[in-house]
Protein backbone atom coordinates (compact mmCIF):
# COMPACT_ATOMS: atom_id res chain seq x y z
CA UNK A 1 1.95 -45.13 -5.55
CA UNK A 2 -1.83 -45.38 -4.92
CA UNK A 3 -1.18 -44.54 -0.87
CA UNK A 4 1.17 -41.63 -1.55
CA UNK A 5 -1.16 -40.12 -3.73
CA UNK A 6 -4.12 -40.79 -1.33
CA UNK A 7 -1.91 -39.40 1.74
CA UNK A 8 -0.70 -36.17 -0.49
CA UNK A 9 -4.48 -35.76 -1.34
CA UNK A 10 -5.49 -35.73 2.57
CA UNK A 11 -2.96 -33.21 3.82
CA UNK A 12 -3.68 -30.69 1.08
CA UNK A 13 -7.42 -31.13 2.55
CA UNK A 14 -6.10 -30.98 5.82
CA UNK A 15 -4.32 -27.86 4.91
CA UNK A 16 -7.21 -26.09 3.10
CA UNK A 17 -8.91 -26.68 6.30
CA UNK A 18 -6.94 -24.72 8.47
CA UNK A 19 -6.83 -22.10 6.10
CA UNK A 20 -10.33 -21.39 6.04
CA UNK A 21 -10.29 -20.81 9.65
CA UNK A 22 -8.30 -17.38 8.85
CA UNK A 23 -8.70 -16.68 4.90
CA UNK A 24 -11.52 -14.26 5.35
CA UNK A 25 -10.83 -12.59 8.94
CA UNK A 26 -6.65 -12.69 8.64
CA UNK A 27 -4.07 -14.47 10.27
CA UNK A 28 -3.51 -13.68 14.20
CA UNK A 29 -0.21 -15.12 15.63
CA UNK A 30 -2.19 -18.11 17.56
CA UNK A 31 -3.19 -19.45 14.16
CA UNK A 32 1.04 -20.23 13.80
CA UNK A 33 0.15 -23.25 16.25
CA UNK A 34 -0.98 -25.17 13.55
CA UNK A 35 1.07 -24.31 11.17
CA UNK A 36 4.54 -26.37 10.13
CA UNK A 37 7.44 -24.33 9.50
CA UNK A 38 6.73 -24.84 5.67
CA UNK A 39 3.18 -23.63 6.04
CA UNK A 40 4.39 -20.94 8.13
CA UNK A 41 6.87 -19.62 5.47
CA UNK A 42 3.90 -20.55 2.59
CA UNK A 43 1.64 -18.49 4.35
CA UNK A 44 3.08 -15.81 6.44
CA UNK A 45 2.31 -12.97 4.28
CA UNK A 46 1.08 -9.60 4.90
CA UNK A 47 -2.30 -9.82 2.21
CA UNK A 48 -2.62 -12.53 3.95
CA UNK A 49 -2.83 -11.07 7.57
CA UNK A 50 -4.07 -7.66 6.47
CA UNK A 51 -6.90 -8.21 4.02
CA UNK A 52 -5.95 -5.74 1.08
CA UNK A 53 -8.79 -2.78 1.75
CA UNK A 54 -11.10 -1.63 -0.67
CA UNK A 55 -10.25 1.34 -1.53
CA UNK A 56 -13.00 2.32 -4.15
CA UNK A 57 -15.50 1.55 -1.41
CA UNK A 58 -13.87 3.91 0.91
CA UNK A 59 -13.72 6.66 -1.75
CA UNK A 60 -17.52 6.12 -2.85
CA UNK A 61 -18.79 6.57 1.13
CA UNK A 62 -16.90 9.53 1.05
CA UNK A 63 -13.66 9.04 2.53
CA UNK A 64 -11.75 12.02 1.32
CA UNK A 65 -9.07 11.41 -1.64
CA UNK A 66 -6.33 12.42 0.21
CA UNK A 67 -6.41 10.13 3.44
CA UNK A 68 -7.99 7.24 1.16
CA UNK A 69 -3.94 7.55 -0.53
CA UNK A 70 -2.78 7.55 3.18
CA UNK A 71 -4.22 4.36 4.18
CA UNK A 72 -2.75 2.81 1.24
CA UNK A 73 0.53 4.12 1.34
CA UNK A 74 0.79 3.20 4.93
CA UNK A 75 -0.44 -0.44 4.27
CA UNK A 76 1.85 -0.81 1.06
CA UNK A 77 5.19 0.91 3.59
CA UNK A 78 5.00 -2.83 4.93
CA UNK A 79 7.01 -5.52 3.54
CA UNK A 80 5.20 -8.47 2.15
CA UNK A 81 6.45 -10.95 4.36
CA UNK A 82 8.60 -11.23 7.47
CA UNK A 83 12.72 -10.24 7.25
CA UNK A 84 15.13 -12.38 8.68
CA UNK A 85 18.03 -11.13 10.04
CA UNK A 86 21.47 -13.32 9.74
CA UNK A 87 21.16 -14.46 13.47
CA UNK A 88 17.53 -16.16 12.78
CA UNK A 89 19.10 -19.69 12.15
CA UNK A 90 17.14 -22.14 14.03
CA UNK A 91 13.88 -22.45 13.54
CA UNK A 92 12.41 -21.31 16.49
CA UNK A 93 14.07 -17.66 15.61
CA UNK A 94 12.47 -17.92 12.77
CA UNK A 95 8.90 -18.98 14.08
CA UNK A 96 9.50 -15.76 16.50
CA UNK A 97 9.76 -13.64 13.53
CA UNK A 98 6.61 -14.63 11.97
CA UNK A 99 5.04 -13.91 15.37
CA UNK A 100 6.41 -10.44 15.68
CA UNK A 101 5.50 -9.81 11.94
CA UNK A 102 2.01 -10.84 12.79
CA UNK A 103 2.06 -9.22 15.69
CA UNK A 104 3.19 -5.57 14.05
CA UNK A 105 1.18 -5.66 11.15
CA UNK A 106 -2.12 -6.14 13.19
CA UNK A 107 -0.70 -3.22 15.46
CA UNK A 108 -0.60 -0.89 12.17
CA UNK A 109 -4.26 -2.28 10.70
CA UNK A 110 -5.68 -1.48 14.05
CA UNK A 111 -4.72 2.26 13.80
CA UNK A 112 -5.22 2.83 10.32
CA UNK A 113 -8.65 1.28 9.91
CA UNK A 114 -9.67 3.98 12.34
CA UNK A 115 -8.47 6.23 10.14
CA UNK A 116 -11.52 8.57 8.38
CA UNK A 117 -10.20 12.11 8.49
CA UNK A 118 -6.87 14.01 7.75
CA UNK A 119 -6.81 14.78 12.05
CA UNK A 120 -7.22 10.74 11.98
CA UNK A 121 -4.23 10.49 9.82
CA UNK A 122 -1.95 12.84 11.42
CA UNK A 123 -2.29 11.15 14.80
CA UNK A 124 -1.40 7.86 13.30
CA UNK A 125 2.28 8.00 14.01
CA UNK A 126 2.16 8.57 17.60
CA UNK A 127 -1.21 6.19 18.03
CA UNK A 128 1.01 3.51 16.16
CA UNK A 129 4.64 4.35 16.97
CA UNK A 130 4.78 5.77 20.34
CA UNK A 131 2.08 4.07 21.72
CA UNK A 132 3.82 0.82 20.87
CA UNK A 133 7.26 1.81 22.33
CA UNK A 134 9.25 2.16 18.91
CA UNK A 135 9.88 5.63 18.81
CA UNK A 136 10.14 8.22 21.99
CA UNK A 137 9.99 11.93 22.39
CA UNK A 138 13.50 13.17 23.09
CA UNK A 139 13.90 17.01 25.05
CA UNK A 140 16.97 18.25 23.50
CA UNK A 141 18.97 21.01 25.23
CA UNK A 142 18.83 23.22 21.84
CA UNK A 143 17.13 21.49 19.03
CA UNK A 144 13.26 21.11 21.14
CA UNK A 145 11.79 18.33 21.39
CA UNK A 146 12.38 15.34 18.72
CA UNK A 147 11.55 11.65 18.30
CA UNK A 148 13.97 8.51 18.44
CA UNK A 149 14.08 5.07 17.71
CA UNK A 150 14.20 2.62 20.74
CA UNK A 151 15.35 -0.47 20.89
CA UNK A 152 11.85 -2.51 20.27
CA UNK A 153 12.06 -0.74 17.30
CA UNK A 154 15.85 -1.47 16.11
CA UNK A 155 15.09 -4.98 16.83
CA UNK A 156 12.16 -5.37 15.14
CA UNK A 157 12.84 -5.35 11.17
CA UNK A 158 9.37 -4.39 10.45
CA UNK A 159 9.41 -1.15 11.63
CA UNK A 160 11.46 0.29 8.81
CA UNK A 161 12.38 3.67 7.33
CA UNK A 162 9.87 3.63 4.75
CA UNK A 163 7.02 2.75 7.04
CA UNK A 164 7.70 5.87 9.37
CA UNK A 165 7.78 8.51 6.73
CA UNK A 166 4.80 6.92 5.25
CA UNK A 167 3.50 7.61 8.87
CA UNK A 168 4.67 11.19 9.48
CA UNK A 169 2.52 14.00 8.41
CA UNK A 170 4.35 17.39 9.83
CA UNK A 171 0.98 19.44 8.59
CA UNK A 172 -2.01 19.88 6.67
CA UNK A 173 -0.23 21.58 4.38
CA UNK A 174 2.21 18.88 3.32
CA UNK A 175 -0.25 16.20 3.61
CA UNK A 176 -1.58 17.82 0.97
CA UNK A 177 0.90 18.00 -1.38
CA UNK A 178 2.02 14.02 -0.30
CA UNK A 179 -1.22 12.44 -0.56
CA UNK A 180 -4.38 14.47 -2.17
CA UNK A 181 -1.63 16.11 -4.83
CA UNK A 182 -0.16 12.80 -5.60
CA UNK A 183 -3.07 11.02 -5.44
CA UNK A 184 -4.41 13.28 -8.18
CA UNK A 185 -1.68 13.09 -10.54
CA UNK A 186 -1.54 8.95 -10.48
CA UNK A 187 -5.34 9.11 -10.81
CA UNK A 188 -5.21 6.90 -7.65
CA UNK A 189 -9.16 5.56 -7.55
CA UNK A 190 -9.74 6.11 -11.38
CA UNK A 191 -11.23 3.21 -13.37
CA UNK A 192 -9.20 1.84 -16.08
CA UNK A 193 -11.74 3.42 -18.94
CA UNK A 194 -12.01 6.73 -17.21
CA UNK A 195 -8.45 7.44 -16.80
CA UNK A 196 -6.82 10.50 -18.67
CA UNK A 197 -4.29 9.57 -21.32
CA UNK A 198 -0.85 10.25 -19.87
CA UNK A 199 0.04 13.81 -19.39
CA UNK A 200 -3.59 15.34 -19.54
CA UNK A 201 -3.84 14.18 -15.84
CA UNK A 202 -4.70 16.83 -13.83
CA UNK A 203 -6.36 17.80 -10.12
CA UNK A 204 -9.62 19.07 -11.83
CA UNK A 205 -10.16 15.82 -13.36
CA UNK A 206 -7.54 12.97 -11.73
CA UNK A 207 -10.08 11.92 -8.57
CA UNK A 208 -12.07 9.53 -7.71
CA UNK A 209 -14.56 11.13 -6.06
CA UNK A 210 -18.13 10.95 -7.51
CA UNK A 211 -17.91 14.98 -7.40
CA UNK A 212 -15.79 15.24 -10.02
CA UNK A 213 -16.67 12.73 -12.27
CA UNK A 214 -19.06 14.90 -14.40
CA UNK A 215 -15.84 17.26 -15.29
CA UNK A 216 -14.05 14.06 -16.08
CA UNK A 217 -16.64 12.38 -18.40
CA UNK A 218 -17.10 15.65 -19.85
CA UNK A 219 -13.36 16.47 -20.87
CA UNK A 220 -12.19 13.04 -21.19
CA UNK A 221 -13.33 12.54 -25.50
CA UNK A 222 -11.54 15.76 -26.00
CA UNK A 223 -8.63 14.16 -24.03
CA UNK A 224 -8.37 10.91 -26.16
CA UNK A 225 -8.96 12.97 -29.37
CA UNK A 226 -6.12 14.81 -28.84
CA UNK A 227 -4.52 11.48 -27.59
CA UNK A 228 -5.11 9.85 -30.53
CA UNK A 229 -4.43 12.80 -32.99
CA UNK A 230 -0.60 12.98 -31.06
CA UNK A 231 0.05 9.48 -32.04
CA UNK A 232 -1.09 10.09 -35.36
CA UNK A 233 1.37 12.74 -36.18
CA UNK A 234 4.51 11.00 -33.99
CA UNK A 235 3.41 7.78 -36.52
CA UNK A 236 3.93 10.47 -39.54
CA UNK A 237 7.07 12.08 -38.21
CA UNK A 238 8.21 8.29 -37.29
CA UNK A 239 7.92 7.62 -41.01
CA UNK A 240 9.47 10.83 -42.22
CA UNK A 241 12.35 9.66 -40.42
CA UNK A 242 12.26 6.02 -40.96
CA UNK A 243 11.77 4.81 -37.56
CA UNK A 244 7.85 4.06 -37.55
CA UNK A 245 7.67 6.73 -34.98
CA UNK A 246 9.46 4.96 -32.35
CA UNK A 247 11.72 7.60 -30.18
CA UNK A 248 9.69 10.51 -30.41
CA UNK A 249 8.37 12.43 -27.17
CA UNK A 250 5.87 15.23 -29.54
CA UNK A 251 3.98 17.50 -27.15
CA UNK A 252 0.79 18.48 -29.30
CA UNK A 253 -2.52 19.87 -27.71
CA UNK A 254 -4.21 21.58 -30.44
């Protein structure tokens, strides 16, 4: 019992070990090579290729609202770890997989740590997509030009869907509506404590830009007064109609 528990002890040092060589800077396919397959599965995960970004720190050196949401929408488009497809049987397929996962998600982090600007952003999906050979530009007789899928990409199960419209911006217009607008109403880069109660969110006050803090530390005791006086009269209607308030959606903003 005493030499199991010795030998268990060693390889979870021995592990540890090889994990420190990529905890910090991210896993690069060549670490795989000294990986087992069930160290490969374990750790074969996109935080723990792509360091999750810190996002406040982009927003407080001034890294506009709007493209911060970008980056992280783009990031979050990937799956968490590699997808098998039926055919991926043998372990080798499946070491191949992790490789091309690897391989893909350090493709994406290398465009869209460059990314600064909303002219960054927009050129994101050809830097990442056409410049990798998963989509092409298509001349149609009719329809103009449009873009297409190639085979890298319909064989690769990380390039999904979600990850290209995450990736395609048609203009300025609509990135800001998808991104700044949105990123405003989910207070995207608010502290906990500074957040507006839900439904006083607004794009005067829902940034996280030091600019428009002052508005937000000015109007947000108003905001939880009135938050607070709402739940006080859906707690007396509640009781009125014996249900301790439970059911009631009361708009009140006097």
């Amino acid at each position: 019992m005493a030499e199991n528990l010795q030998h268990e002890d060693f390889g979870e040092k021995i592990g540890g070990a090889k994990k420190d060589l990529w905890k910090d800077r991210g896993l690069y396919v060549d670490d795989l090579g000294a990986m087992n397959e069930r160290e490969a599965e374990k750790f074969v995960k996109k935080d723990n290729v792509w360091k999750k970004p810190d996002y406040q720190a982009m927003l407080d050196d001034g890294v506009p609202l709007g493209v911060v949401y970008f980056i992280k929408k783009a990031r979050d488009s990937l799956g968490a770890s590699p997808q098998y497809r039926y055919s991926d049987k043998t372990p080798e397929l499946r070491r191949a997989r992790q490789e091309e996962y690897i391989e893909t998600v350090r493709q994406l982090q290398a465009v869209i740590e460059d990314v600064r600007t909303l002219d960054d952003a927009m050129q994101a999906y050809d830097r990442f997509l056409i410049q990798n050979g998963y989509v092409e530009q298509v001349q149609g007789w009719a329809s103009g030009t449009h873009y297409r899928a190639t085979k890298k990409s319909l064989d690769n199960p990380v390039i999904t869907n979600k990850l290209v419209q995450a990736l395609h911006i048609r203009s300025a217009s609509h990135f800001d509506r998808d991104f700044t607008q949105k990123a405003q109403q989910e207070q995207f880069g608010v502290s906990k404590d500074q957040k507006m109660p839900k439904g006083y969110a607004s794009q005067d006050a829902g940034t996280g830009n030091p600019a428009d803090r002052a508005d937000r530390d000015r109007l947000l005791p108003q905001f939880r007064k009135n938050g607070k006086r709402m739940r006080e009269r859906r707690r007396l209607l509640g009781q009125q109609h014996g249900n301790d308030g439970q059911g009631f959606c009361l708009l009140y903003q006097g």
